[in-house]
Structures are given as structure tokens and as C-alpha cells.
Protein backbone atom coordinates (compact mmCIF):
# COMPACT_ATOMS: atom_id res chain seq x y z
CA UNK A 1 0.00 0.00 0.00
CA UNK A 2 3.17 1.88 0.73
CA UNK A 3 5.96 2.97 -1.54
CA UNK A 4 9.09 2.09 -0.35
CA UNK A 5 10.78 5.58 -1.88
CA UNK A 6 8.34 7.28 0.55
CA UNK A 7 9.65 8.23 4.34
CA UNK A 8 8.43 10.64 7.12
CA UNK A 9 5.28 8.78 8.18
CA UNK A 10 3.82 6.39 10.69
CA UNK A 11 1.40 3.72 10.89
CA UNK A 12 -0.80 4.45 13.83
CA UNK A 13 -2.98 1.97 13.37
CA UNK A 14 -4.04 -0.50 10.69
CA UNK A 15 -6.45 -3.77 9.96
CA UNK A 16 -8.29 -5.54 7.60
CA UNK A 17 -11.33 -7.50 7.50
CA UNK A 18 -11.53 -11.26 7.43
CA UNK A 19 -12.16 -11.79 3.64
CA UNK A 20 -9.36 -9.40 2.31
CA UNK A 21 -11.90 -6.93 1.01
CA UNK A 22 -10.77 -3.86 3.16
CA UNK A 23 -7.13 -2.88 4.73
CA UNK A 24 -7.17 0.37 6.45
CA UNK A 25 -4.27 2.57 7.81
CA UNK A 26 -4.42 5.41 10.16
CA UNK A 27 -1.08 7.40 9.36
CA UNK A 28 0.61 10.76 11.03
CA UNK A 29 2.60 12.17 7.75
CA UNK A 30 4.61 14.38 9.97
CA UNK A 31 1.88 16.57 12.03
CA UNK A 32 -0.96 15.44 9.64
CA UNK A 33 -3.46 12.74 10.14
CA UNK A 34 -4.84 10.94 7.11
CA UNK A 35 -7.14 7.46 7.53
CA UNK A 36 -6.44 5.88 4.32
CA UNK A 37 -8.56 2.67 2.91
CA UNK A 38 -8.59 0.24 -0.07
CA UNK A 39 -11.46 -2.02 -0.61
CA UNK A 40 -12.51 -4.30 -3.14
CA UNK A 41 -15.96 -4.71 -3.09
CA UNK A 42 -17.78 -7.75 -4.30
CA UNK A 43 -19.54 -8.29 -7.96
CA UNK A 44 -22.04 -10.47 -7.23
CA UNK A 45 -25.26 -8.39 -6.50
CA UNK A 46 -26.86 -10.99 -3.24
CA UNK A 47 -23.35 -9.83 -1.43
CA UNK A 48 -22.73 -6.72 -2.12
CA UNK A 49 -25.41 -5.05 0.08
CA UNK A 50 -23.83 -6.97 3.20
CA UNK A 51 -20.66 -5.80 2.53
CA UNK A 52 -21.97 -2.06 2.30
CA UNK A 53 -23.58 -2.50 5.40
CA UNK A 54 -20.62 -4.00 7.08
CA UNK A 55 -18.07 -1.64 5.94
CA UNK A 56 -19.91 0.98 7.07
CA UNK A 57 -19.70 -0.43 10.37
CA UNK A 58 -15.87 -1.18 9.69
CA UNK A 59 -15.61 2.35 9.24
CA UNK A 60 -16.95 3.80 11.85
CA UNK A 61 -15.38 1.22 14.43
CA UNK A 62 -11.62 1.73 12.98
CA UNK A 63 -11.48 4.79 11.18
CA UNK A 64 -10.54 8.91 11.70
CA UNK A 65 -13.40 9.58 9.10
CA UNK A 66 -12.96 12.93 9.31
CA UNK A 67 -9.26 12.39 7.80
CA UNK A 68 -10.74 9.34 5.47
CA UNK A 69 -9.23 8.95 1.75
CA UNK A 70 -11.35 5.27 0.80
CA UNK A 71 -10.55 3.76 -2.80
CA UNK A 72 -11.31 0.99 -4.60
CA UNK A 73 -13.02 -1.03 -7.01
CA UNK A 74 -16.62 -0.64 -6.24
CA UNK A 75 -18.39 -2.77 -8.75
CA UNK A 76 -21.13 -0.29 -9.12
CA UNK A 77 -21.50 3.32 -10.94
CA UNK A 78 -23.37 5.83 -8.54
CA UNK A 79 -24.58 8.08 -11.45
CA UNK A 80 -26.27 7.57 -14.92
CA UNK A 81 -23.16 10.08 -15.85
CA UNK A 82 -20.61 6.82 -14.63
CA UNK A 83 -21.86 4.58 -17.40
CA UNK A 84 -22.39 4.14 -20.87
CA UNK A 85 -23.75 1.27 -23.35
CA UNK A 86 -24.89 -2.12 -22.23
CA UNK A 87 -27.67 -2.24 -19.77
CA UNK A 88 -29.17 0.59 -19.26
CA UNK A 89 -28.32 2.31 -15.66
CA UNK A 90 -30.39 2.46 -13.41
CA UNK A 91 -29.86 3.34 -9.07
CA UNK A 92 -29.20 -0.03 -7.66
CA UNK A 93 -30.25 -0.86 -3.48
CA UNK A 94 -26.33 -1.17 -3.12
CA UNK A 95 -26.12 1.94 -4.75
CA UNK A 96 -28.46 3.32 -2.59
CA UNK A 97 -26.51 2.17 0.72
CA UNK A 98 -23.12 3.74 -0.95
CA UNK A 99 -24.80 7.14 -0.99
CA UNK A 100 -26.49 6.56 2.54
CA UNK A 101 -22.92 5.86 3.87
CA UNK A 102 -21.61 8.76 1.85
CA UNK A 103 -24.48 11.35 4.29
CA UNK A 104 -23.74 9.90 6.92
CA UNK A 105 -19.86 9.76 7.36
CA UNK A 106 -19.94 12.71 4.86
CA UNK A 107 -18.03 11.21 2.26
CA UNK A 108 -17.76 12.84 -1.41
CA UNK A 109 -17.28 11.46 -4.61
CA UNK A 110 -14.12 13.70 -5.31
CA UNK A 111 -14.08 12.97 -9.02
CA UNK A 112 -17.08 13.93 -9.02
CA UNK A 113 -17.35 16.96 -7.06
CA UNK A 114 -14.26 18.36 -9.28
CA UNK A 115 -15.45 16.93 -12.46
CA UNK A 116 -18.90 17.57 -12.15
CA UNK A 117 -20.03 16.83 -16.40
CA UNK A 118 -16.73 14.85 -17.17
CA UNK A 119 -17.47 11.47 -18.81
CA UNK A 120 -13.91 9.27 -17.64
CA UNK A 121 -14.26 5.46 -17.27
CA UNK A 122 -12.20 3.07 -15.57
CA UNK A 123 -14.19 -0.38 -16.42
CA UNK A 124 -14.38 -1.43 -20.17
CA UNK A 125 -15.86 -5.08 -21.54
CA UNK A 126 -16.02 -4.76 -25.24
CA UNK A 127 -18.12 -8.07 -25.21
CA UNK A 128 -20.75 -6.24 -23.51
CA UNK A 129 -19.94 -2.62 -25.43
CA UNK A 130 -20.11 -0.88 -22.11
CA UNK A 131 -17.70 1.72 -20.10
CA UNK A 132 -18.47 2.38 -16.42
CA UNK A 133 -16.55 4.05 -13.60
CA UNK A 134 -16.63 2.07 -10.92
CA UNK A 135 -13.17 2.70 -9.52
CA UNK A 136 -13.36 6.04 -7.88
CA UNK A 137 -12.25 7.34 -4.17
CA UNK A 138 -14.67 8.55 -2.09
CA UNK A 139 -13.02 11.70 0.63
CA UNK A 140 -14.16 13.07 3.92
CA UNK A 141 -15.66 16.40 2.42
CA UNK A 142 -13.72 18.30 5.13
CA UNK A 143 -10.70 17.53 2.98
CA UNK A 144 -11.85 18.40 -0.57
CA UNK A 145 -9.96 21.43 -0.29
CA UNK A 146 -6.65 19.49 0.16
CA UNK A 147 -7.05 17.44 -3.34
CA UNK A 148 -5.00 19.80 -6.11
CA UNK A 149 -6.24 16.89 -8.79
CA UNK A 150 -8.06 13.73 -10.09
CA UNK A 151 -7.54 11.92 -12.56
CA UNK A 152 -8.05 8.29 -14.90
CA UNK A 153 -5.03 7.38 -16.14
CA UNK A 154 -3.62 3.73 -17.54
CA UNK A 155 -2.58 1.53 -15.66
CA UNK A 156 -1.09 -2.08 -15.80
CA UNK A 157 -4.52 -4.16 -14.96
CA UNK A 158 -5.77 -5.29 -17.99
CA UNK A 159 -9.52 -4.01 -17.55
CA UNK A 160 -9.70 -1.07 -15.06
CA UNK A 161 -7.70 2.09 -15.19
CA UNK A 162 -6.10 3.77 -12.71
CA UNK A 163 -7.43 6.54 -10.61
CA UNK A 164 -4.70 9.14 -9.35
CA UNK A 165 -5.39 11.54 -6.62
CA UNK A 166 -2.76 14.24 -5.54
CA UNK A 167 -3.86 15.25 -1.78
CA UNK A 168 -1.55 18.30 -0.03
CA UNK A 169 -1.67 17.38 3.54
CA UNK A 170 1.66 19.48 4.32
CA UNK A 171 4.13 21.86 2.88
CA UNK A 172 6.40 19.52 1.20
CA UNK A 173 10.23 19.18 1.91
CA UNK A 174 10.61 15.82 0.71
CA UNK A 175 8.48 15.35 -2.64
CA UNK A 176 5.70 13.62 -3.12
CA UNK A 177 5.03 9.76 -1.53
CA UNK A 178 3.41 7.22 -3.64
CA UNK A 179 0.19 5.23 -2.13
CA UNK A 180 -1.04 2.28 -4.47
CA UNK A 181 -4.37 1.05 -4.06
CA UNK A 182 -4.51 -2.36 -5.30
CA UNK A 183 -3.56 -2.58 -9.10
CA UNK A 184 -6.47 -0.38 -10.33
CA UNK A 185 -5.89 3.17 -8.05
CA UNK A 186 -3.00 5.35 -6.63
CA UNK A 187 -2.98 8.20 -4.49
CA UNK A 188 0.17 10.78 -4.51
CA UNK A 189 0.27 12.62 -1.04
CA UNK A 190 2.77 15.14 -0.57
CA UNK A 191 4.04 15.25 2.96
């Protein structure tokens, strides 16, 4: 989750659930506090609203949301915006829980919120003719103001791109550190 060629932070605290969908780290990147988290949410529709529910409740058991950066592949577009070809979209009940989670911890879709018409897609099957975005970060709105830029960009997994996001937590002296969310999303925080 770490790059090595990053220094000057410390691991407060971390877990993971038991089924290797979630690792979370609560770091101090010299006096700042970030709560970072990866997840990989399930596909198949029956699971996915458990795992909504229970990572909501992962969440607010282990994490500093009001420092929370949470990426991932979320096997679902929240918006109509997110998707194009194949089925049409429609709001899903997991969907549903995402934005419910979203109020309540007040978590933003920072794509989104700084891309508000932009059509980028991080999901193609050209079997199925469709493009989605369903690998996106979702920020404690307190820290929107810290993110200088989002992005899709390639990446090395052969169907998802990657998702950058540059946060500025602290005037840097050392360059920017590296944070890789699973193969699909990155996250350059300047310390």
C-alpha cells in the first residue's frame, strides 16, 4: 500500500477485515493525520449489500473519518453520468446504501465533485460494449480542499484504469510519496 521511496510517516494503526476486502491505515505524515482505505468490493449483486452495510460499520469502528481517503473497485457506478452502453443504468439498493454511507460519514465522490459533467471510465468489456466508472475514491468532504487533482489514467490491470489523486496534507520538503491502491488506483500525497 506503501511505496518504499516514501519516508516521514507512521502507521498508527491498521487492519483488515476477514475476507481481504478492506485494509485500512491510520497514518501521522509528519503533524498530519490521514485514515487511508482500499477495498474491493464484491460483484455479485446478493453480497454486495452486506458488505456495504458491514463496511460501514468497519468504518466507523476503525477509522478517523474525518481524515478518510477510501478507494477501490466498487463494482457499481453511482450516477447515470458513470456509465455508458450495455444495460441501461439504473440506481441499484447497493447503490443506494453507498450514498447513505456517503451522508452519513460525509463522504464525497471527489471525481465527481471536481469533475462535475466529465465522462472518464475506468471499467471497459467490449463483449458487452459498455464503459463504467466504478473505480473512484470517495473523501471526507472536510478535505476536498486538500485534493489539487483527479484523474483516470492507464494503468497495468488489464480491464480497469487507474485513478490518481494528488492530496496536499503538508508543505512539502521531501516530494511527493506514492500510495497504491490495489492494481487499479493510486494516491500521490505530498508530505
Amino acid at each position: 500500500m506503501i511505496s518504499p521511496q516514501f519516508n516521514g510517516f507512521q502507521i498508527e494503526y491498521s487492519c483488515s477485515d476477514s475476507e481481504g476486502r478492506i485494509i485500512l491505515a491510520n497514518i501521522k505524515i509528519n503533524s498530519a493525520q490521514v485514515c487511508l482505505c482500499n477495498i474491493y468490493a464484491p460483484n455479485n449483486l446478493q453480497v454486495q449489500n452486506t458488505f456495504v452495510k458491514d463496511f460501514n460499520q468497519f468504518l466507523l469502528s476503525n477509522a478517523n473519518v474525518s481524515r478518510l481517503l477510501v478507494g477501490g473497485d466498487w463494482n457499481v457506478a453511482l450516477d447515470a453520468i458513470d456509465k455508458k452502453g450495455g444495460i441501461p443504468w439504473r440506481p441499484t439498493t447497493y447503490r443506494d446504501y453507498i450514498i447513505a454511507m456517503c451522508e452519513e460519514l460525509d463522504l464525497i465522490d471527489i471525481l465527481r465533485k471536481k469533475k462535475p459533467k466529465a465522462k472518464p471510465f475506468t471499467y471497459e468489456s467490449k463483449p458487452l460494449k459498455m464503459k463504467s466508472r466504478i473505480d473512484f475514491f470517495l473523501i471526507a468532504n472536510s478535505m476536498s480542499h486538500l485534493v489539487s487533482h483527479v484523474n483516470i489514467g492507464i494503468s497495468i490491470a488489464p480491464y480497469h484504469r487507474a485513478v490518481r489523486l494528488s492530496v496536499n496534507l503538508t508543505p512539502s520538503k521531501q516530494g511527493p510519496g506514492l500510495w497504491k491502491f490495489n492494481n487499479s488506483l493510486m494516491m500521490i500525497l505530498s508530505a
